[in-house]
PDB file of N, CA and C in Angstrom:
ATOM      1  N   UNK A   1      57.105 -46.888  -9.189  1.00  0.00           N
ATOM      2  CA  UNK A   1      56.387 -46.050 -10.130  1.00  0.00           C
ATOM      3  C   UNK A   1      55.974 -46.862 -11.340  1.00  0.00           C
ATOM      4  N   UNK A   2      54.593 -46.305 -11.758  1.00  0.00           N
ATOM      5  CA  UNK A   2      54.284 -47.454 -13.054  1.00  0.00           C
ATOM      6  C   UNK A   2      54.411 -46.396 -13.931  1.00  0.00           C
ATOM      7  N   UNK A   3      54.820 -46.734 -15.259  1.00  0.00           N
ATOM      8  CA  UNK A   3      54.755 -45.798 -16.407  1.00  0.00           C
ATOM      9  C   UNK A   3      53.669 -46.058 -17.629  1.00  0.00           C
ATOM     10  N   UNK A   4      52.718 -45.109 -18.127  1.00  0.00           N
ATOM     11  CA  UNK A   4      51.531 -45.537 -19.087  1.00  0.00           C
ATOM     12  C   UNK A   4      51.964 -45.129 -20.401  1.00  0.00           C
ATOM     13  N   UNK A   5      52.082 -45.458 -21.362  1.00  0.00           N
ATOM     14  CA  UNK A   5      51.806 -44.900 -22.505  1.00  0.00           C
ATOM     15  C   UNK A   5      50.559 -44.088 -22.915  1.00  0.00           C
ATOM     16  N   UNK A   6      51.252 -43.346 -23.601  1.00  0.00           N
ATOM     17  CA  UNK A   6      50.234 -42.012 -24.067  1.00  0.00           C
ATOM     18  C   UNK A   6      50.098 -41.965 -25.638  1.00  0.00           C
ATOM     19  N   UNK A   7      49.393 -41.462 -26.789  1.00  0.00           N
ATOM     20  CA  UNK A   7      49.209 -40.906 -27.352  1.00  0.00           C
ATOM     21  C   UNK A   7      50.336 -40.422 -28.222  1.00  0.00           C
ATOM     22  N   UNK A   8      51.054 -40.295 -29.366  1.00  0.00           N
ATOM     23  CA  UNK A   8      51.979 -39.731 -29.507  1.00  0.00           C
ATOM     24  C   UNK A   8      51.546 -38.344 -29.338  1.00  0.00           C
ATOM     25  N   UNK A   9      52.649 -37.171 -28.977  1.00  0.00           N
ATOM     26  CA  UNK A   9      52.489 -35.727 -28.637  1.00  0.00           C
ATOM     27  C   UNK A   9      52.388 -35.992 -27.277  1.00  0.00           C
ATOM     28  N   UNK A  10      51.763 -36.757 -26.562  1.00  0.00           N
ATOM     29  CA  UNK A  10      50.897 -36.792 -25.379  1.00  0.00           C
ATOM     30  C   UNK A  10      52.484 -36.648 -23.871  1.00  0.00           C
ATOM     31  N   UNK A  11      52.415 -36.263 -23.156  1.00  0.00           N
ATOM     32  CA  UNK A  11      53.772 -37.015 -22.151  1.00  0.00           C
ATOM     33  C   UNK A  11      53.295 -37.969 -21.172  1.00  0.00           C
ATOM     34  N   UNK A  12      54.465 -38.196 -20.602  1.00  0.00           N
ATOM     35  CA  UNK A  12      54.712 -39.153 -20.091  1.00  0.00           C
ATOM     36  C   UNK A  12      54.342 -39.473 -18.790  1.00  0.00           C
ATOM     37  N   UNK A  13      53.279 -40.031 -18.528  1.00  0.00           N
ATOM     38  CA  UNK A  13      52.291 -40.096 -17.147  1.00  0.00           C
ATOM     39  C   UNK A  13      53.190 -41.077 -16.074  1.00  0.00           C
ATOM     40  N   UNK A  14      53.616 -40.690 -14.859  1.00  0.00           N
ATOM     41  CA  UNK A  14      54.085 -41.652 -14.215  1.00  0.00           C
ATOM     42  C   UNK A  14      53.248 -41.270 -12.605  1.00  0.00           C
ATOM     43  N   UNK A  15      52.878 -42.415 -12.057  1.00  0.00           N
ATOM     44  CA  UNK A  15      51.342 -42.075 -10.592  1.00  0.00           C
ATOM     45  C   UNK A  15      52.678 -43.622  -9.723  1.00  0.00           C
ATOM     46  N   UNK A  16      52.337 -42.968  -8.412  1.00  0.00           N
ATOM     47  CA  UNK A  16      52.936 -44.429  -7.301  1.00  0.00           C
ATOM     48  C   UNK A  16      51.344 -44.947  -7.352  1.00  0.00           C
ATOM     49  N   UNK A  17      52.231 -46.391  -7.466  1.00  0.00           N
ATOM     50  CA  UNK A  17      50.902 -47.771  -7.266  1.00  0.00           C
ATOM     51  C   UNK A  17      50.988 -48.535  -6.051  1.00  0.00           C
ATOM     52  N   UNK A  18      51.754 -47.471  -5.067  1.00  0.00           N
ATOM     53  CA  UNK A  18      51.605 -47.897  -3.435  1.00  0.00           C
ATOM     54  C   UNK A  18      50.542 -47.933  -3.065  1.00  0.00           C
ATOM     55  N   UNK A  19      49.914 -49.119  -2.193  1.00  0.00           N
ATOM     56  CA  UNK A  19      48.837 -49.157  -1.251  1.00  0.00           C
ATOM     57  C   UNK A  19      49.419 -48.356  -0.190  1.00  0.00           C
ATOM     58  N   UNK A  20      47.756 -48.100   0.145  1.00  0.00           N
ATOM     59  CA  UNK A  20      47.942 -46.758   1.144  1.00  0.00           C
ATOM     60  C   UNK A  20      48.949 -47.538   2.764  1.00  0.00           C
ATOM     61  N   UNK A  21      48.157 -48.705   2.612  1.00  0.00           N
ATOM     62  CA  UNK A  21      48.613 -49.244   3.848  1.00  0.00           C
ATOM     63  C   UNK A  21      50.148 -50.343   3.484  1.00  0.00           C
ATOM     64  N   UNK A  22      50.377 -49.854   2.463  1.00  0.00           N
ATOM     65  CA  UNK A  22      51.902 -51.482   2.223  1.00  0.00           C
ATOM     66  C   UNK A  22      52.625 -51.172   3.076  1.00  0.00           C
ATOM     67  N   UNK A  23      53.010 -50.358   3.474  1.00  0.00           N
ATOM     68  CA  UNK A  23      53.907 -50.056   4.920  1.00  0.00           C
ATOM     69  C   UNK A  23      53.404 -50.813   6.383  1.00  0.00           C
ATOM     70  N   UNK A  24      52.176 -51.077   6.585  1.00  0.00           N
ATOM     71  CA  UNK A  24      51.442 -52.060   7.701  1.00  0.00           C
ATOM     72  C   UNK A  24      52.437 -53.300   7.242  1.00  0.00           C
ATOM     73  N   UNK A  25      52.757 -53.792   6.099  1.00  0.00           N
ATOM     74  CA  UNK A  25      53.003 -55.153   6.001  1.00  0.00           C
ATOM     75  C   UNK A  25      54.442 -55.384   5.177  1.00  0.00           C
ATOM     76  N   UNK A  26      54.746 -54.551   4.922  1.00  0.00           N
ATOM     77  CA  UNK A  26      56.459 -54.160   4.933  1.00  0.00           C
ATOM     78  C   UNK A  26      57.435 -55.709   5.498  1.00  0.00           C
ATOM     79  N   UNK A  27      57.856 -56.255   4.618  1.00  0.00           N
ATOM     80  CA  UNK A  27      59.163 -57.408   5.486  1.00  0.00           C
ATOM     81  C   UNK A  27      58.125 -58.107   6.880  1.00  0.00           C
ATOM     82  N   UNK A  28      57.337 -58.429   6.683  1.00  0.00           N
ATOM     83  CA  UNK A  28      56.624 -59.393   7.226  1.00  0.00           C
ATOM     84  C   UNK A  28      56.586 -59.104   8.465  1.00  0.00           C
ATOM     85  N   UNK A  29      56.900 -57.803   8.673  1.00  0.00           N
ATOM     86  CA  UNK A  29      56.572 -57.257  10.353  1.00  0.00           C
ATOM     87  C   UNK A  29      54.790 -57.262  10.708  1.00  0.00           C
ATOM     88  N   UNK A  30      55.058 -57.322  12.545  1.00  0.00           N
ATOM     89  CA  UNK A  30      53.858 -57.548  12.791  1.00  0.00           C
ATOM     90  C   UNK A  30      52.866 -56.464  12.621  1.00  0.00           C
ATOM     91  N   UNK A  31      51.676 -56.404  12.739  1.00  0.00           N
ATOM     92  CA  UNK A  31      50.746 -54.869  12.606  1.00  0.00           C
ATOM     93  C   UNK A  31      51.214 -54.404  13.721  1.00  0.00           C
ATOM     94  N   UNK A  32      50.715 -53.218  14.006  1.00  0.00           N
ATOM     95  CA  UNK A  32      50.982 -51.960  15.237  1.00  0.00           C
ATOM     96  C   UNK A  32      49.957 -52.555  15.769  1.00  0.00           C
ATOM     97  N   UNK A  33      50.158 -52.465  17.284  1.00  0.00           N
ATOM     98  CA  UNK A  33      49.407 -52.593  18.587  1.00  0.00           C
ATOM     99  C   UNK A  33      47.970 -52.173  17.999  1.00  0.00           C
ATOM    100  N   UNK A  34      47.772 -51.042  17.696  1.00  0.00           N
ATOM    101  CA  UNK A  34      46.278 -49.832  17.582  1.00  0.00           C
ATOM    102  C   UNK A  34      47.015 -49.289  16.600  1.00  0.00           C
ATOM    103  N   UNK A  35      45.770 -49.450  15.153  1.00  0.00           N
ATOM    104  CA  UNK A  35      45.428 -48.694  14.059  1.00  0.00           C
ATOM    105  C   UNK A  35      44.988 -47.683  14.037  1.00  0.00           C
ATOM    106  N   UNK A  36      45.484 -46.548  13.144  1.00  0.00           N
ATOM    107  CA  UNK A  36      44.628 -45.324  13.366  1.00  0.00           C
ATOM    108  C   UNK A  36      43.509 -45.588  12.177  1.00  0.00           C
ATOM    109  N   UNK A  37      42.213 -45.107  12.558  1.00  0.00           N
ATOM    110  CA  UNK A  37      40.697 -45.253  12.007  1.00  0.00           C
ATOM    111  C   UNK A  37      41.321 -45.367  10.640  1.00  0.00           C
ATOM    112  N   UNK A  38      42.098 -44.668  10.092  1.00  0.00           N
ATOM    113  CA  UNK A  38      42.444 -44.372   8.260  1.00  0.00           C
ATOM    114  C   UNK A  38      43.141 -45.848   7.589  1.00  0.00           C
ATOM    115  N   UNK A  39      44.131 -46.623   8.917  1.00  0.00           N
ATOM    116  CA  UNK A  39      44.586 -47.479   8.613  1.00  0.00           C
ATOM    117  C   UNK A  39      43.497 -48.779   8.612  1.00  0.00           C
ATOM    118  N   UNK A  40      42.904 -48.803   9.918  1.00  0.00           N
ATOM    119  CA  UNK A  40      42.005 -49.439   9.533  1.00  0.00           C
ATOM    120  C   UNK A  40      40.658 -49.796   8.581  1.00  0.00           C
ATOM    121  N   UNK A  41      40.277 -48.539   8.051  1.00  0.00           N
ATOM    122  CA  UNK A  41      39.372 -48.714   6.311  1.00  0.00           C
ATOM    123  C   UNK A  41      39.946 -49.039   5.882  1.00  0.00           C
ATOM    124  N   UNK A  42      41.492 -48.283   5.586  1.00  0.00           N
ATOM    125  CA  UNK A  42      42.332 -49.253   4.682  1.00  0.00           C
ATOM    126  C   UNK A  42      42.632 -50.626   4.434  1.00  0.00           C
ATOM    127  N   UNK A  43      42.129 -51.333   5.572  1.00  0.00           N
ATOM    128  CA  UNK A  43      42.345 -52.585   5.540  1.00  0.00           C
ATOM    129  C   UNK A  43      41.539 -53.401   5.430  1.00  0.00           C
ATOM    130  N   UNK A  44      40.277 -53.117   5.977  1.00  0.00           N
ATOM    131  CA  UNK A  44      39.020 -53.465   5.315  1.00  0.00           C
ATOM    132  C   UNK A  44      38.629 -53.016   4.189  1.00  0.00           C
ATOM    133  N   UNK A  45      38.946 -51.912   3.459  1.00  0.00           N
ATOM    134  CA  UNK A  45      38.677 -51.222   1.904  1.00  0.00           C
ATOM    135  C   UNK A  45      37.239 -50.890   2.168  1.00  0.00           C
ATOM    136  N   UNK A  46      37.298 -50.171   3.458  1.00  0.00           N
ATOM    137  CA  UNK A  46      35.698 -49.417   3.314  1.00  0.00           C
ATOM    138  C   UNK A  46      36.066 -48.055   4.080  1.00  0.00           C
ATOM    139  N   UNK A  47      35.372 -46.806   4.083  1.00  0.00           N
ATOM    140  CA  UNK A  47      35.917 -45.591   4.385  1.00  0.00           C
ATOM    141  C   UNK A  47      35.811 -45.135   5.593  1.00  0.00           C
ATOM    142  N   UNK A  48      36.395 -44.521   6.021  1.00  0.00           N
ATOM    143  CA  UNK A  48      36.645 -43.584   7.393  1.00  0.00           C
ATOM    144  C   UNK A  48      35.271 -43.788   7.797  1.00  0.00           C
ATOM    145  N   UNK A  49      34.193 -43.440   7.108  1.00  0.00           N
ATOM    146  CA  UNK A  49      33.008 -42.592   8.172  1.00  0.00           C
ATOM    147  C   UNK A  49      32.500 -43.929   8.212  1.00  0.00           C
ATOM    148  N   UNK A  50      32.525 -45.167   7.971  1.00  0.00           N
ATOM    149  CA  UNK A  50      32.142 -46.451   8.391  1.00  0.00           C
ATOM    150  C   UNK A  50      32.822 -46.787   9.257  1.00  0.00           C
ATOM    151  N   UNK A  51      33.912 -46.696   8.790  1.00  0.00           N
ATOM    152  CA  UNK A  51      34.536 -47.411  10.705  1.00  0.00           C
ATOM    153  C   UNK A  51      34.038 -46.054  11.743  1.00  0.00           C
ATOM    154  N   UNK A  52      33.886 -45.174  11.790  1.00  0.00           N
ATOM    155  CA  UNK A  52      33.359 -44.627  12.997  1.00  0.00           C
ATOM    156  C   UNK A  52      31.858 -45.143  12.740  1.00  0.00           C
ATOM    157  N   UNK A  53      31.242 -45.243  12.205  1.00  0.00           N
ATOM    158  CA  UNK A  53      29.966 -45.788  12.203  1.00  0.00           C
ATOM    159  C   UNK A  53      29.937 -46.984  13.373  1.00  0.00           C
ATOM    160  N   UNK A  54      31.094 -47.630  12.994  1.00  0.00           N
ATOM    161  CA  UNK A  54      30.909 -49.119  13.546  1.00  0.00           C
ATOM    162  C   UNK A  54      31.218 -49.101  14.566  1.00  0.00           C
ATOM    163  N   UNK A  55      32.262 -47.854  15.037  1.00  0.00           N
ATOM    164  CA  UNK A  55      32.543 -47.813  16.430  1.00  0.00           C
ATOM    165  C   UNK A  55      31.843 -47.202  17.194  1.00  0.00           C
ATOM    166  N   UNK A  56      30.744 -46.143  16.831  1.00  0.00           N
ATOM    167  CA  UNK A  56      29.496 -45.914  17.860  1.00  0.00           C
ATOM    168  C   UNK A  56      28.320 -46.731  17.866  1.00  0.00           C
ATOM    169  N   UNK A  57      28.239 -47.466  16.915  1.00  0.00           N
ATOM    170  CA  UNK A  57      27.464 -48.921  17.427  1.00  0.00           C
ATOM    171  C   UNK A  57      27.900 -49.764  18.151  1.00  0.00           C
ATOM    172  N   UNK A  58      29.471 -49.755  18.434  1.00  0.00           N
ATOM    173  CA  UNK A  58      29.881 -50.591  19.148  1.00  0.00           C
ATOM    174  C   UNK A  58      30.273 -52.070  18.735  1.00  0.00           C
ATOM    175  N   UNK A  59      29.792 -52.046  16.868  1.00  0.00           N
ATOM    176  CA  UNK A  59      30.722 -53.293  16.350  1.00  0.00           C
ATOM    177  C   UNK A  59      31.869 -53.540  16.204  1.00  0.00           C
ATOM    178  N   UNK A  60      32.418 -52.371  16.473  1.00  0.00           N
ATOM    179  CA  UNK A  60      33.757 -52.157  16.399  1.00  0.00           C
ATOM    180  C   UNK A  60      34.651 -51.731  17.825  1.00  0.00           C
ATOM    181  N   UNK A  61      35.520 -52.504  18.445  1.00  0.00           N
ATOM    182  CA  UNK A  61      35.958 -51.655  19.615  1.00  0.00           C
ATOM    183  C   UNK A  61      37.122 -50.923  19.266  1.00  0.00           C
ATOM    184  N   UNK A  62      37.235 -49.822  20.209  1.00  0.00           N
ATOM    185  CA  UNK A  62      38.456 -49.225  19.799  1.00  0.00           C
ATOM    186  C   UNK A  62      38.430 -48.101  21.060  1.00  0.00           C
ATOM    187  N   UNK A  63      40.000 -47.780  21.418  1.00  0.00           N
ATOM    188  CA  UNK A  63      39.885 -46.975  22.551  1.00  0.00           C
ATOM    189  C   UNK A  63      40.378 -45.504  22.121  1.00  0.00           C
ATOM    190  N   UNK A  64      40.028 -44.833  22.985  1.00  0.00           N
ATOM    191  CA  UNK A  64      40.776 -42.964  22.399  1.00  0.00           C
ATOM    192  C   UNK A  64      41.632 -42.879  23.506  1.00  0.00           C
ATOM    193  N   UNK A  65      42.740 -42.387  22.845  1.00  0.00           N
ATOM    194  CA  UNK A  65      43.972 -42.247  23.119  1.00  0.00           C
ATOM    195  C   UNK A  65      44.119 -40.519  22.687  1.00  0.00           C
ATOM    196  N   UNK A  66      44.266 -39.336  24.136  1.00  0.00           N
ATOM    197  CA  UNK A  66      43.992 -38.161  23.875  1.00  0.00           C
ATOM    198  C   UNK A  66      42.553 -37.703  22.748  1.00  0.00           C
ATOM    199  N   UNK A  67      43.288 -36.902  22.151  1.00  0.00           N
ATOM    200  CA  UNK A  67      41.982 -36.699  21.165  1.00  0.00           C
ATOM    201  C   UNK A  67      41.897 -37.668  19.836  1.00  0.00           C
ATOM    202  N   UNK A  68      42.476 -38.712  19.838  1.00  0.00           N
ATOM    203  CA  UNK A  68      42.311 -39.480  18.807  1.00  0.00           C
ATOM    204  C   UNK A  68      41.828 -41.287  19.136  1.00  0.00           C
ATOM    205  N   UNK A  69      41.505 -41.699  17.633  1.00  0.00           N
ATOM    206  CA  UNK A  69      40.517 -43.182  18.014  1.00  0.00           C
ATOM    207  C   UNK A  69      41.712 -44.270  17.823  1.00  0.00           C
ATOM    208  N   UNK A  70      42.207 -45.322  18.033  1.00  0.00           N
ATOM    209  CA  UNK A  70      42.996 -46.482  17.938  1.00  0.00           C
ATOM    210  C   UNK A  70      42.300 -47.355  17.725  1.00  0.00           C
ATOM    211  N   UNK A  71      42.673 -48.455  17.053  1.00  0.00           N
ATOM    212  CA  UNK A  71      41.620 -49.537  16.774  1.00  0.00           C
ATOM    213  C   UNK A  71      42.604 -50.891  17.008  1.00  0.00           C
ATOM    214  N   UNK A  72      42.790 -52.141  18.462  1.00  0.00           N
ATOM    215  CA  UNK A  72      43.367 -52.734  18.151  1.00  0.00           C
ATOM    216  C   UNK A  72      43.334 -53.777  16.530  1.00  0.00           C
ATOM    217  N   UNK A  73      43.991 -54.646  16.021  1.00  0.00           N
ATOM    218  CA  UNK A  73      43.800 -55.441  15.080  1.00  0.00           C
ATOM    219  C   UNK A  73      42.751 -56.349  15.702  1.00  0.00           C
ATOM    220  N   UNK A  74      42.725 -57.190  16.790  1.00  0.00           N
ATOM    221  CA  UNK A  74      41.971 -58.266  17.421  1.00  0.00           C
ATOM    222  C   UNK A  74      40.632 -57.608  17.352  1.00  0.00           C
ATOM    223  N   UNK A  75      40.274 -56.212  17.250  1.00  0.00           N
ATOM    224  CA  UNK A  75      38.925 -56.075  17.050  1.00  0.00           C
ATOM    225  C   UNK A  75      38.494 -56.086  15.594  1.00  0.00           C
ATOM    226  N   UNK A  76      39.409 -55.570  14.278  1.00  0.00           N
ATOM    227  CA  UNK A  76      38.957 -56.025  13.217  1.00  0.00           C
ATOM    228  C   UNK A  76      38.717 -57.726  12.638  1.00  0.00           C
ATOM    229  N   UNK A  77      39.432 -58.717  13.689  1.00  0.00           N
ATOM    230  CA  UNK A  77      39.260 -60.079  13.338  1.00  0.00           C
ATOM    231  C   UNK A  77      38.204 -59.912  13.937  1.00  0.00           C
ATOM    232  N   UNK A  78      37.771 -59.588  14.962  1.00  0.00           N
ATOM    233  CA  UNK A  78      36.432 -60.223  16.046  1.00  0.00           C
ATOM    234  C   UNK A  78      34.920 -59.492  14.737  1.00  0.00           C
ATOM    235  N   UNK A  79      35.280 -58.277  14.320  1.00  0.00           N
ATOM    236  CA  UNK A  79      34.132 -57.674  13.488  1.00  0.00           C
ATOM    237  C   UNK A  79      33.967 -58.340  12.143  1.00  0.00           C
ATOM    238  N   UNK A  80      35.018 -58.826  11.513  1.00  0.00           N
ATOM    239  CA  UNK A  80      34.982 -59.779  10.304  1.00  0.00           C
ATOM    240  C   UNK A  80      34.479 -61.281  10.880  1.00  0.00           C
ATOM    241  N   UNK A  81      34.791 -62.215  12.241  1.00  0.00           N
ATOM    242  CA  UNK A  81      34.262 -62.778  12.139  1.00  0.00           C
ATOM    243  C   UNK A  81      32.470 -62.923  12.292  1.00  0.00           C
ATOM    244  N   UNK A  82      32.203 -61.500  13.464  1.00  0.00           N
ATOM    245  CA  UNK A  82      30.754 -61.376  13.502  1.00  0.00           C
ATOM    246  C   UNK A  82      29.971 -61.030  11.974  1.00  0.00           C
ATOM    247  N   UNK A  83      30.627 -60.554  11.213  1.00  0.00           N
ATOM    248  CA  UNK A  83      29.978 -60.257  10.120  1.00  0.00           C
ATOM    249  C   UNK A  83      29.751 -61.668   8.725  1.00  0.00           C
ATOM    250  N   UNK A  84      31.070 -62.457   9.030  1.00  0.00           N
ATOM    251  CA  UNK A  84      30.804 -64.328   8.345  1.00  0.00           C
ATOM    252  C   UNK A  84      29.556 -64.613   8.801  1.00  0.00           C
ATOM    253  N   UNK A  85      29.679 -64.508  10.978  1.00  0.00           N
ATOM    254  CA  UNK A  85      28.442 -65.829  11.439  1.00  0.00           C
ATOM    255  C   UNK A  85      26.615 -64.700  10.865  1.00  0.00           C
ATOM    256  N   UNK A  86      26.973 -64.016  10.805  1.00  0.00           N
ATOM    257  CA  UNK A  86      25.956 -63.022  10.230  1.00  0.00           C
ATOM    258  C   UNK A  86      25.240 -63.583   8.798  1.00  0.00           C
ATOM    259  N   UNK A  87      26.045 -63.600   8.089  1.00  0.00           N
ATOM    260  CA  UNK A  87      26.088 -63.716   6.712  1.00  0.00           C
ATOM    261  C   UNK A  87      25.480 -65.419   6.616  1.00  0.00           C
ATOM    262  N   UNK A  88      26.375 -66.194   7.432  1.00  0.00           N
ATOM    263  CA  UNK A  88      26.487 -67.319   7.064  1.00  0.00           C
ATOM    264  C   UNK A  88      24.995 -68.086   7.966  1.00  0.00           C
ATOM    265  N   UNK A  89      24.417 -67.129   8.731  1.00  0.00           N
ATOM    266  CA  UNK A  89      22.470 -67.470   9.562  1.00  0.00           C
ATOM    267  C   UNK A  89      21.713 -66.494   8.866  1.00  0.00           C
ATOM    268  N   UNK A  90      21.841 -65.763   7.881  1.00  0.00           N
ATOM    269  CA  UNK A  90      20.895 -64.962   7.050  1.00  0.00           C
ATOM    270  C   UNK A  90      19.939 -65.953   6.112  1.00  0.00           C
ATOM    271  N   UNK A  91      18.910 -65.771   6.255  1.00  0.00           N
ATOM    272  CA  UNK A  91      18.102 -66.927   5.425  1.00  0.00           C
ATOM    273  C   UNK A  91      18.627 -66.844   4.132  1.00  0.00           C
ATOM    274  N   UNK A  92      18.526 -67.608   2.768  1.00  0.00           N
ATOM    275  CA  UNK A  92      19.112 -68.102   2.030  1.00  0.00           C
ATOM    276  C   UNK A  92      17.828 -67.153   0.908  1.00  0.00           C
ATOM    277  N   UNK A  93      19.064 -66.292  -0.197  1.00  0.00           N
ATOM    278  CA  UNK A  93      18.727 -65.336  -0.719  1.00  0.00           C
ATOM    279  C   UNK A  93      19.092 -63.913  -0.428  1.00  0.00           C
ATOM    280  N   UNK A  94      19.139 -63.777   1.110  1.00  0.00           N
ATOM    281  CA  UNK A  94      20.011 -62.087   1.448  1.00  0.00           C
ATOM    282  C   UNK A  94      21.601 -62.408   1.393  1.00  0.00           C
ATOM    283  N   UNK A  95      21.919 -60.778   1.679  1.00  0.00           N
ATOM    284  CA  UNK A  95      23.419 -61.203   1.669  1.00  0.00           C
ATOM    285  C   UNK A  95      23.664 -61.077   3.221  1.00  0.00           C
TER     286      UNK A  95
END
Protein backbone atom coordinates (compact mmCIF):
# COMPACT_ATOMS: atom_id res chain seq x y z
CA UNK A 1 0.00 0.00 0.00
CA UNK A 2 1.34 3.53 -0.82
CA UNK A 3 0.26 6.31 1.48
CA UNK A 4 -0.27 10.20 -0.03
CA UNK A 5 -0.39 13.10 1.90
CA UNK A 6 -3.30 15.29 1.92
CA UNK A 7 -4.14 18.70 2.77
CA UNK A 8 -4.46 19.34 6.40
CA UNK A 9 -8.37 18.43 7.38
CA UNK A 10 -8.07 16.27 4.29
CA UNK A 11 -7.72 12.07 5.26
CA UNK A 12 -5.73 9.76 4.65
CA UNK A 13 -5.67 8.27 1.02
CA UNK A 14 -4.19 4.80 0.88
CA UNK A 15 -4.78 2.87 -3.22
CA UNK A 16 -2.62 -0.84 -3.87
CA UNK A 17 0.23 0.00 -6.42
CA UNK A 18 -0.01 -3.72 -7.57
CA UNK A 19 0.39 -4.38 -11.23
CA UNK A 20 -2.43 -6.02 -12.52
CA UNK A 21 -0.23 -8.78 -13.74
CA UNK A 22 2.79 -8.95 -10.70
CA UNK A 23 1.44 -12.23 -9.85
CA UNK A 24 2.55 -13.58 -13.69
CA UNK A 25 6.08 -12.89 -12.30
CA UNK A 26 5.93 -13.54 -8.61
CA UNK A 27 9.54 -15.38 -7.29
CA UNK A 28 10.75 -15.78 -10.72
CA UNK A 29 8.25 -18.46 -11.68
CA UNK A 30 7.69 -19.35 -15.18
CA UNK A 31 4.51 -17.66 -17.16
CA UNK A 32 1.38 -20.02 -17.46
CA UNK A 33 1.25 -22.26 -20.48
CA UNK A 34 -1.91 -19.83 -22.08
CA UNK A 35 -2.72 -16.29 -20.96
CA UNK A 36 -6.06 -15.22 -20.55
CA UNK A 37 -6.71 -12.18 -23.31
CA UNK A 38 -6.74 -9.67 -19.91
CA UNK A 39 -3.35 -11.06 -18.95
CA UNK A 40 -2.07 -10.71 -22.04
CA UNK A 41 -2.86 -6.61 -22.69
CA UNK A 42 -1.55 -6.58 -19.53
CA UNK A 43 1.58 -7.42 -20.68
CA UNK A 44 1.82 -5.69 -23.65
CA UNK A 45 0.02 -2.46 -21.89
CA UNK A 46 -2.50 -2.26 -24.67
CA UNK A 47 -6.32 -3.22 -24.08
CA UNK A 48 -8.52 -6.16 -24.34
CA UNK A 49 -10.29 -5.12 -27.59
CA UNK A 50 -6.74 -5.01 -29.34
CA UNK A 51 -5.64 -8.20 -28.54
CA UNK A 52 -8.88 -9.60 -29.94
CA UNK A 53 -8.30 -7.34 -32.77
CA UNK A 54 -5.06 -9.05 -33.34
CA UNK A 55 -6.39 -12.33 -32.93
CA UNK A 56 -9.01 -12.12 -35.76
CA UNK A 57 -6.42 -10.86 -38.01
CA UNK A 58 -4.56 -13.55 -37.09
CA UNK A 59 -1.40 -11.54 -35.74
CA UNK A 60 -1.92 -12.98 -32.88
CA UNK A 61 -2.40 -16.84 -32.31
CA UNK A 62 -4.31 -18.11 -29.68
CA UNK A 63 -6.58 -21.15 -29.16
CA UNK A 64 -10.28 -21.33 -27.39
CA UNK A 65 -10.46 -23.45 -24.80
CA UNK A 66 -14.52 -24.02 -24.17
CA UNK A 67 -15.98 -20.65 -24.34
CA UNK A 68 -12.90 -18.79 -23.64
CA UNK A 69 -9.55 -17.35 -25.69
CA UNK A 70 -5.85 -18.52 -24.29
CA UNK A 71 -2.99 -16.93 -25.66
CA UNK A 72 0.27 -19.04 -25.52
CA UNK A 73 3.39 -16.60 -24.39
CA UNK A 74 5.48 -17.89 -27.68
CA UNK A 75 2.80 -16.08 -29.63
CA UNK A 76 3.26 -12.70 -27.86
CA UNK A 77 7.25 -13.06 -28.60
CA UNK A 78 6.48 -14.13 -32.29
CA UNK A 79 3.90 -10.72 -32.53
CA UNK A 80 6.52 -8.36 -30.85
CA UNK A 81 9.06 -9.72 -32.99
CA UNK A 82 6.84 -9.25 -36.31
CA UNK A 83 6.04 -5.87 -35.19
CA UNK A 84 10.39 -4.79 -34.63
CA UNK A 85 10.99 -6.46 -38.41
CA UNK A 86 7.93 -4.15 -39.35
CA UNK A 87 9.09 -1.12 -37.81
CA UNK A 88 12.63 -1.71 -38.47
CA UNK A 89 11.67 -2.04 -43.09
CA UNK A 90 9.25 0.98 -42.73
CA UNK A 91 10.84 3.67 -44.86
CA UNK A 92 12.62 6.17 -42.74
CA UNK A 93 10.21 8.84 -41.18
CA UNK A 94 7.02 6.41 -40.30
CA UNK A 95 6.79 4.64 -37.26
Amino acid sequence: METFEVPPGGDEVRRSVEPPVASLFDAGRPLPLLLTVEEAADLLRISRSHIYEYILSGRIRSVKLGWSRRIPPSALDEFITELTAEQRDAPSGQW
